[in-house]
PDB file of N, CA and C in Angstrom:
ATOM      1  N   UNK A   1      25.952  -1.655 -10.903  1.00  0.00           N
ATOM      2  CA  UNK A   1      24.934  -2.423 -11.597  1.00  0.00           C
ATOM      3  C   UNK A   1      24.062  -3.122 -10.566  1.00  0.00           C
ATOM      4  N   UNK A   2      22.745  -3.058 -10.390  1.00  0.00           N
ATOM      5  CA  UNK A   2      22.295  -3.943  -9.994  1.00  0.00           C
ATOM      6  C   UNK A   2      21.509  -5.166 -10.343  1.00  0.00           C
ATOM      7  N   UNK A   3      20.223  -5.816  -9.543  1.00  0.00           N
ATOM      8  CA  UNK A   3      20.433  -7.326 -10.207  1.00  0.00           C
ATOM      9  C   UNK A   3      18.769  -6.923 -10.791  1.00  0.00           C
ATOM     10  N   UNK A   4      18.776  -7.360 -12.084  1.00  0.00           N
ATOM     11  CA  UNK A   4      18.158  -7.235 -13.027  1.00  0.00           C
ATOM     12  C   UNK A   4      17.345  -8.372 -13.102  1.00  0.00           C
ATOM     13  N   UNK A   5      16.124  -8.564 -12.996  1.00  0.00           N
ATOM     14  CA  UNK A   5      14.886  -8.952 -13.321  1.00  0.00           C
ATOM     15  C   UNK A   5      16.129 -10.759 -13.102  1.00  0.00           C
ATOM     16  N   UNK A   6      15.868 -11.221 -11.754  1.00  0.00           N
ATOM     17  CA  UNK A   6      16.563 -12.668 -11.592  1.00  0.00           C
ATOM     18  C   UNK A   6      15.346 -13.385 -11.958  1.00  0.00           C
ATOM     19  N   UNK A   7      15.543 -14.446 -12.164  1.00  0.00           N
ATOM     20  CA  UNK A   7      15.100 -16.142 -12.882  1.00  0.00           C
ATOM     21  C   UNK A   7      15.151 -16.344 -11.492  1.00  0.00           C
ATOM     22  N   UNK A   8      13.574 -17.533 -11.142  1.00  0.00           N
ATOM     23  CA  UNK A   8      13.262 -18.231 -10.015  1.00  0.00           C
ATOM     24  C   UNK A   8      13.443 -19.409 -10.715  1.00  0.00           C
ATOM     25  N   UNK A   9      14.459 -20.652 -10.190  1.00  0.00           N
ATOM     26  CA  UNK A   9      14.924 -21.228 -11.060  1.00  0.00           C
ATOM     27  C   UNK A   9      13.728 -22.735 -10.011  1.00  0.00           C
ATOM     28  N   UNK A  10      13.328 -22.730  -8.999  1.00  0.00           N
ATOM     29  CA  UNK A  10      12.985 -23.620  -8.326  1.00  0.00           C
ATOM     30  C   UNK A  10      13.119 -22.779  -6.356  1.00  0.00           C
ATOM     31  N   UNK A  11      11.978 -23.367  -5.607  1.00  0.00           N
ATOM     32  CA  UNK A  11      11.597 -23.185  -3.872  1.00  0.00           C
ATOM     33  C   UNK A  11      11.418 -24.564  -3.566  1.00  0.00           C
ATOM     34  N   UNK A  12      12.669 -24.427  -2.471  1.00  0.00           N
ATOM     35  CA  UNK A  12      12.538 -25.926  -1.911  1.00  0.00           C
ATOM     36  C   UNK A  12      12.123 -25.482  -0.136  1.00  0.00           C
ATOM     37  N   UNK A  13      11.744 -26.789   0.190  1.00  0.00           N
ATOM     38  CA  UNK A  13      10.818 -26.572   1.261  1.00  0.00           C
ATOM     39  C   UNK A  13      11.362 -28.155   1.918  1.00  0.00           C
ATOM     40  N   UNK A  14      11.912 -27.979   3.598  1.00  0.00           N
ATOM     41  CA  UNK A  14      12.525 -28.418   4.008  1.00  0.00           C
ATOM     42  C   UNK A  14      11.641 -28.787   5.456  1.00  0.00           C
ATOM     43  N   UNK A  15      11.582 -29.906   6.243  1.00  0.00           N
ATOM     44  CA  UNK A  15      11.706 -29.561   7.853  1.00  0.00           C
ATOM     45  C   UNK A  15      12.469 -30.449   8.482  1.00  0.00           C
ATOM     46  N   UNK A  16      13.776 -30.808   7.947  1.00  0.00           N
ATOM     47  CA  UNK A  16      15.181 -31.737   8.357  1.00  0.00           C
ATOM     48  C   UNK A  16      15.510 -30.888  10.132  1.00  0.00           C
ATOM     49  N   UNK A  17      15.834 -31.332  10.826  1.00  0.00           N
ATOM     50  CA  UNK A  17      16.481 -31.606  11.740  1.00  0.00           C
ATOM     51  C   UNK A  17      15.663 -30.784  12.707  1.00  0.00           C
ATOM     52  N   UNK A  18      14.600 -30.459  12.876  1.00  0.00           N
ATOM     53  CA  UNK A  18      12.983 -29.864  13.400  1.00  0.00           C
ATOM     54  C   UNK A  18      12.786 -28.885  13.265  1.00  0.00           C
ATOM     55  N   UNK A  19      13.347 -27.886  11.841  1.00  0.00           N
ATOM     56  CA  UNK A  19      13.197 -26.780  11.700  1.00  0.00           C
ATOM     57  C   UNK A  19      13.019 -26.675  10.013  1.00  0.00           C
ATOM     58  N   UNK A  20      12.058 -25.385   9.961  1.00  0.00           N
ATOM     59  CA  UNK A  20      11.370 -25.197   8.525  1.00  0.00           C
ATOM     60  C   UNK A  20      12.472 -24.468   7.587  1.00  0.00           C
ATOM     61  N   UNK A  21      12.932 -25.124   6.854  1.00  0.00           N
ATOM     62  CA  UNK A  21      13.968 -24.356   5.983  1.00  0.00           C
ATOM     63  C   UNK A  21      13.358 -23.933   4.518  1.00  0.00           C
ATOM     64  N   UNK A  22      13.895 -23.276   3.994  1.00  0.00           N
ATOM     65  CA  UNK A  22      13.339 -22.675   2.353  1.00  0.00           C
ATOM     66  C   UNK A  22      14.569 -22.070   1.698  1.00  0.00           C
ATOM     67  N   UNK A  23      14.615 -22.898   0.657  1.00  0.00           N
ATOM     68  CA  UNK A  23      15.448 -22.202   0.101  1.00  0.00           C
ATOM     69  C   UNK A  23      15.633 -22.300  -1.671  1.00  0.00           C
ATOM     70  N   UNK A  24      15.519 -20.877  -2.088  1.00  0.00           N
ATOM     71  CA  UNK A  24      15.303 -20.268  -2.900  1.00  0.00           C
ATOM     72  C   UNK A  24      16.675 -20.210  -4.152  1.00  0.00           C
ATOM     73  N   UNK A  25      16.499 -20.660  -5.725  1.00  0.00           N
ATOM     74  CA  UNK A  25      17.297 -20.636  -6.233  1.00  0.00           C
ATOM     75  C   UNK A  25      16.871 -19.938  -7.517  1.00  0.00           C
ATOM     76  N   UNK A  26      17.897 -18.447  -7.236  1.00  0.00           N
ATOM     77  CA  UNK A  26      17.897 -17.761  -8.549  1.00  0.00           C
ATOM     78  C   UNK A  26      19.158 -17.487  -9.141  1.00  0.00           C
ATOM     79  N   UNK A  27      18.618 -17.077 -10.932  1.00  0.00           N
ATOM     80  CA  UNK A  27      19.838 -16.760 -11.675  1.00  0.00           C
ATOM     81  C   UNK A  27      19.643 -15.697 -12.147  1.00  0.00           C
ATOM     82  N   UNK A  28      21.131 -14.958 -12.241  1.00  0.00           N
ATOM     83  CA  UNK A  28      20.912 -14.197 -12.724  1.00  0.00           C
ATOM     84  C   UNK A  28      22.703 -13.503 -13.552  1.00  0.00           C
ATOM     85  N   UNK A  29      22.371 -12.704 -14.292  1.00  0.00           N
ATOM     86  CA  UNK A  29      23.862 -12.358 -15.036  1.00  0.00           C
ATOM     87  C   UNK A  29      24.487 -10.861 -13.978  1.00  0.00           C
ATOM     88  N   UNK A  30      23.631 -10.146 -12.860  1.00  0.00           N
ATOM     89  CA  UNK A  30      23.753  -9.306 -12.904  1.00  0.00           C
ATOM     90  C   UNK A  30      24.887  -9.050 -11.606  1.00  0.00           C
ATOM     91  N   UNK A  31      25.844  -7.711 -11.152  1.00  0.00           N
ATOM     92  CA  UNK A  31      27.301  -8.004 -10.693  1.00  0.00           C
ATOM     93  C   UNK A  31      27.095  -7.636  -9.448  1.00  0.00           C
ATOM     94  N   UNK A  32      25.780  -6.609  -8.946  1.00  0.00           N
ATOM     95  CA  UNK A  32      25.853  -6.536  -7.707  1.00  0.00           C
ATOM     96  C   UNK A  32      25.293  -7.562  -6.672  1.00  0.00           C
ATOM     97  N   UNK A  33      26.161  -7.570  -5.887  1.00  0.00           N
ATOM     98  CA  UNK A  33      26.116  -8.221  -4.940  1.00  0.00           C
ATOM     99  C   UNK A  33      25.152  -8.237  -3.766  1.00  0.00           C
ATOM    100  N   UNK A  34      24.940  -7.164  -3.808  1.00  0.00           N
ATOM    101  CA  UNK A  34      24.618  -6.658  -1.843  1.00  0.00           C
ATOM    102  C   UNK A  34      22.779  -6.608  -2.524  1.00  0.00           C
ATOM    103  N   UNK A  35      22.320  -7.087  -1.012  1.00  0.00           N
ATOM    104  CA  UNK A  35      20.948  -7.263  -1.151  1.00  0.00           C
ATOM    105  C   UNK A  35      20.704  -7.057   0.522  1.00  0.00           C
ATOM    106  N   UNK A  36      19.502  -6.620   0.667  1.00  0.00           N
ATOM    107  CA  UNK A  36      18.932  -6.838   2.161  1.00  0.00           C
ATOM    108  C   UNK A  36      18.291  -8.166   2.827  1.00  0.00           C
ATOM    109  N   UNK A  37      18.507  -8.502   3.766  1.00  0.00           N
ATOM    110  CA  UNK A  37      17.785  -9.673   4.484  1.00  0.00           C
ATOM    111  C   UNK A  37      16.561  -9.254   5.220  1.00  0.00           C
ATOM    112  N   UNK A  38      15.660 -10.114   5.310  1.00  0.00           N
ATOM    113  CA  UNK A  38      14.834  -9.510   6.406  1.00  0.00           C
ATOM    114  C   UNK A  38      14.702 -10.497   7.363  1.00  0.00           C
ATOM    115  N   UNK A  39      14.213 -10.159   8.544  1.00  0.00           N
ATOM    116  CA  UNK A  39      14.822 -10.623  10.017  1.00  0.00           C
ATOM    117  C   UNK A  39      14.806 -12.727   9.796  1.00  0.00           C
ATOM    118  N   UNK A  40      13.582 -12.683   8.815  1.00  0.00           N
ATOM    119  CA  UNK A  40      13.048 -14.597   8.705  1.00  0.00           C
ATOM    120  C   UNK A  40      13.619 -14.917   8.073  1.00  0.00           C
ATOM    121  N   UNK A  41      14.921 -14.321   7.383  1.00  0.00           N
ATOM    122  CA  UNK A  41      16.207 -15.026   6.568  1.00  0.00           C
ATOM    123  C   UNK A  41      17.459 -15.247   7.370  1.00  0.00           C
ATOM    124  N   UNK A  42      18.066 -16.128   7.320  1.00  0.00           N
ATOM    125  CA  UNK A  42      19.325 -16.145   8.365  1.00  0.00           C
ATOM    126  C   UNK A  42      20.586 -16.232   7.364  1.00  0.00           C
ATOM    127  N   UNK A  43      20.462 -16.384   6.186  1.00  0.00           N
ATOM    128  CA  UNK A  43      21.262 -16.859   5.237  1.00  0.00           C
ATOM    129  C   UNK A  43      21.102 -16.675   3.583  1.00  0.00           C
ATOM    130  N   UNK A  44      21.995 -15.884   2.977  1.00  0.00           N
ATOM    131  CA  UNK A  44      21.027 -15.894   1.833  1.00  0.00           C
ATOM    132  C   UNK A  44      23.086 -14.969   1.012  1.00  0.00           C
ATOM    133  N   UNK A  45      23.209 -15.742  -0.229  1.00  0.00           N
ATOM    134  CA  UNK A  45      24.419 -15.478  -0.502  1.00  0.00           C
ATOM    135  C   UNK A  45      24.221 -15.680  -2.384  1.00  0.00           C
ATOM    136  N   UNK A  46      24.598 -14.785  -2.934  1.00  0.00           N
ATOM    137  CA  UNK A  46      24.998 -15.201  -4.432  1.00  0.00           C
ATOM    138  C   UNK A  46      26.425 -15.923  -5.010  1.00  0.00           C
ATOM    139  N   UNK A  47      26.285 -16.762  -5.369  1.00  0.00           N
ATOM    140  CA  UNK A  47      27.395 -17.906  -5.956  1.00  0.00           C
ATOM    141  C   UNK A  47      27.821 -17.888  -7.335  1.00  0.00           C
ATOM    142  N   UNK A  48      29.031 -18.291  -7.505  1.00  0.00           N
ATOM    143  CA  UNK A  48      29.064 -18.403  -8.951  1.00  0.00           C
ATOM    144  C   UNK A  48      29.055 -20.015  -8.779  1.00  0.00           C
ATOM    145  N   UNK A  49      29.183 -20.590 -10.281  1.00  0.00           N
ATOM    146  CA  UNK A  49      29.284 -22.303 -10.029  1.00  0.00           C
ATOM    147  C   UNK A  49      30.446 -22.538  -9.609  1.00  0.00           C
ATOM    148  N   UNK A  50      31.324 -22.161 -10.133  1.00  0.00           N
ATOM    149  CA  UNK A  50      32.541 -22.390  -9.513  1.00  0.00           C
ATOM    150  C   UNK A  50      32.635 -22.488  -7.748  1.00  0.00           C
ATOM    151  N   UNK A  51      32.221 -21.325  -7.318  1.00  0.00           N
ATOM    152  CA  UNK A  51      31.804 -21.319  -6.015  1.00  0.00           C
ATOM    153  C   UNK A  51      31.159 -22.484  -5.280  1.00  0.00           C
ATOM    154  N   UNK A  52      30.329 -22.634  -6.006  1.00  0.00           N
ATOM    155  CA  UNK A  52      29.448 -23.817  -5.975  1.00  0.00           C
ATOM    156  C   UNK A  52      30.088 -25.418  -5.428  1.00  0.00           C
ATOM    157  N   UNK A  53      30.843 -25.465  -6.729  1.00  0.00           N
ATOM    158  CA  UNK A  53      31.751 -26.601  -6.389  1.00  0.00           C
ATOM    159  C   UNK A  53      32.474 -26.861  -5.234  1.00  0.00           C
ATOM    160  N   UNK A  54      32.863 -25.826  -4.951  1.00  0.00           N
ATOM    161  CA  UNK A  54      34.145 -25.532  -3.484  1.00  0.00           C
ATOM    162  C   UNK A  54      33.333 -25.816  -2.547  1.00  0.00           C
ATOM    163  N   UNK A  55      31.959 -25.776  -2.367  1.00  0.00           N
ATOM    164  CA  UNK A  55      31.357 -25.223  -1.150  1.00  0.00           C
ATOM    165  C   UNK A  55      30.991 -26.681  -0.401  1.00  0.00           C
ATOM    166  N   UNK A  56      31.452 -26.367   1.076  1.00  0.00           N
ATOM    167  CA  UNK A  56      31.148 -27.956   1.783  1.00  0.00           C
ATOM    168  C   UNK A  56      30.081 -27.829   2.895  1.00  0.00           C
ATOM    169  N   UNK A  57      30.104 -26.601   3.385  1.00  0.00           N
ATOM    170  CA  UNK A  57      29.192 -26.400   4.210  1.00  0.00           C
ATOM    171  C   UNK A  57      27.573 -25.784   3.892  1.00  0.00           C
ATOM    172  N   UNK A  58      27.213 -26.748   2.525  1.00  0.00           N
ATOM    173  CA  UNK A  58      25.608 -26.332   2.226  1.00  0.00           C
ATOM    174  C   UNK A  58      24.896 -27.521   3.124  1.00  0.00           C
ATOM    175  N   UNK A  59      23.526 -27.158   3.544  1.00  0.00           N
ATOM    176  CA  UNK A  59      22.362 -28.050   3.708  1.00  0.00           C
ATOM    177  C   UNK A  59      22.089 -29.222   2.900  1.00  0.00           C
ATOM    178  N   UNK A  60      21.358 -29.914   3.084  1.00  0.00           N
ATOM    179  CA  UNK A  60      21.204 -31.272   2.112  1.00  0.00           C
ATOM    180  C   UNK A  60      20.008 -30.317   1.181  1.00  0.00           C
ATOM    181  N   UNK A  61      19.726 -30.163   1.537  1.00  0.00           N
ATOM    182  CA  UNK A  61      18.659 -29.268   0.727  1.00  0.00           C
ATOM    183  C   UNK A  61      18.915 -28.462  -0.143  1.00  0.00           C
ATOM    184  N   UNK A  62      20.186 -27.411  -0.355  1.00  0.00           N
ATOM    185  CA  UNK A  62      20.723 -26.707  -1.100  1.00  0.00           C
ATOM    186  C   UNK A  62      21.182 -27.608  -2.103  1.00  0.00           C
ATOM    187  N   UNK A  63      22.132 -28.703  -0.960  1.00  0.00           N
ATOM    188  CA  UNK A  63      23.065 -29.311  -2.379  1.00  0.00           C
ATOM    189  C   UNK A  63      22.187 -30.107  -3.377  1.00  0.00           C
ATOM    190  N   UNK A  64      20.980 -30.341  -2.864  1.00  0.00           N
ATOM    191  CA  UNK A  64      19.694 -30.931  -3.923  1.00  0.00           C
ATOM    192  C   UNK A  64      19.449 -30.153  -4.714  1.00  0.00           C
ATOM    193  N   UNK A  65      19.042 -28.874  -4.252  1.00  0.00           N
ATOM    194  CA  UNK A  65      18.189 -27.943  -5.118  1.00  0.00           C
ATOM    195  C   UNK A  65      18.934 -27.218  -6.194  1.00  0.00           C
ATOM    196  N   UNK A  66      20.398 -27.164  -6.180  1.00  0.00           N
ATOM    197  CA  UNK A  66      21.609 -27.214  -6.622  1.00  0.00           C
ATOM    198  C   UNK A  66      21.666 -27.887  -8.048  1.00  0.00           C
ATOM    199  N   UNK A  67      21.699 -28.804  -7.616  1.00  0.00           N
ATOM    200  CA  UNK A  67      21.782 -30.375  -8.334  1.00  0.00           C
ATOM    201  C   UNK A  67      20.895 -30.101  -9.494  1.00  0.00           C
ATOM    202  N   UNK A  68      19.729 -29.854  -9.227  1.00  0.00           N
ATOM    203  CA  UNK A  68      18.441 -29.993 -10.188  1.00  0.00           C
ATOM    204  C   UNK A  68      19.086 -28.919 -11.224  1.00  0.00           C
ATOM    205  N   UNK A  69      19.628 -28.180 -10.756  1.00  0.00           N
ATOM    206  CA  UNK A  69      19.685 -26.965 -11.474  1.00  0.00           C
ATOM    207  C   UNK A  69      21.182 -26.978 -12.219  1.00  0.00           C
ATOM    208  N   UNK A  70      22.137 -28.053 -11.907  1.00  0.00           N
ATOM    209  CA  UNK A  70      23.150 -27.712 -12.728  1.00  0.00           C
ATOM    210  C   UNK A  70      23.462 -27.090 -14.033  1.00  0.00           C
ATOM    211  N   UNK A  71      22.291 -27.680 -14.865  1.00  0.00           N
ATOM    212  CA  UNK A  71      22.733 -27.504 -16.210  1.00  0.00           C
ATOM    213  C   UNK A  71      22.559 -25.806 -16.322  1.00  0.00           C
ATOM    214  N   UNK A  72      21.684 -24.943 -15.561  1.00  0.00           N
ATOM    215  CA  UNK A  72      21.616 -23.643 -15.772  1.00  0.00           C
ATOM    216  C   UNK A  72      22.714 -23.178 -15.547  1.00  0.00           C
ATOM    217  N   UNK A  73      23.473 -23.675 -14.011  1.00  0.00           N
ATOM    218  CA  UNK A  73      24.558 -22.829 -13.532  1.00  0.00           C
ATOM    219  C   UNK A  73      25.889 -23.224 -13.387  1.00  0.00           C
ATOM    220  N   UNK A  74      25.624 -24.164 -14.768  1.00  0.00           N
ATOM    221  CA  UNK A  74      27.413 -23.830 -15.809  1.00  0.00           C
ATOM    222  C   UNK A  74      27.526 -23.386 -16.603  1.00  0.00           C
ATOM    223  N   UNK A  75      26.178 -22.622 -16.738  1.00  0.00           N
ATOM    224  CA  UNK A  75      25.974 -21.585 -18.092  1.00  0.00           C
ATOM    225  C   UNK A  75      26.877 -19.834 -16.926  1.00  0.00           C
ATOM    226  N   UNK A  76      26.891 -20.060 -16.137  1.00  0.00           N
ATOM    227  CA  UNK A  76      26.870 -18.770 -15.416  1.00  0.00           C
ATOM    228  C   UNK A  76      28.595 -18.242 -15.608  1.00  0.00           C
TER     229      UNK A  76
END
């Protein structure tokens, strides 16, 4: 299966610690996983919420952009 027409749920736009960060939050129902990076991405991972919760090593920026978005992704 792959990932089917994802929801741009919110682009956050960062320049914490002297570097330009972006980071992008989509949803989606769909199971595959695997996606390509291109070289100006260093990082880029699909989560469930659960996942979510566990996770200690996000950016302040993620765990914001995160945040905004809870109520979508305890629907997941």
């Amino acid at each position: 299966m792959s990932i089917e027409s994802p929801i741009e749920l919110g682009e956050y736009k960062t320049q914490a610690q002297g570097k330009r960060d972006t980071v992008t939050i989509l949803l989606t129902d769909g199971e595959d996983r695997a996606f390509k990076l291109s070289n100006e991405i260093s990082e880029a991972r699909w989560i469930s919420h659960d996942e979510v919760k566990a996770l200690k090593d996000l950016y302040p920026i993620t765990r914001y952009a995160l945040k905004l978005h809870a109520h979508y992704l305890s629907r997941s």
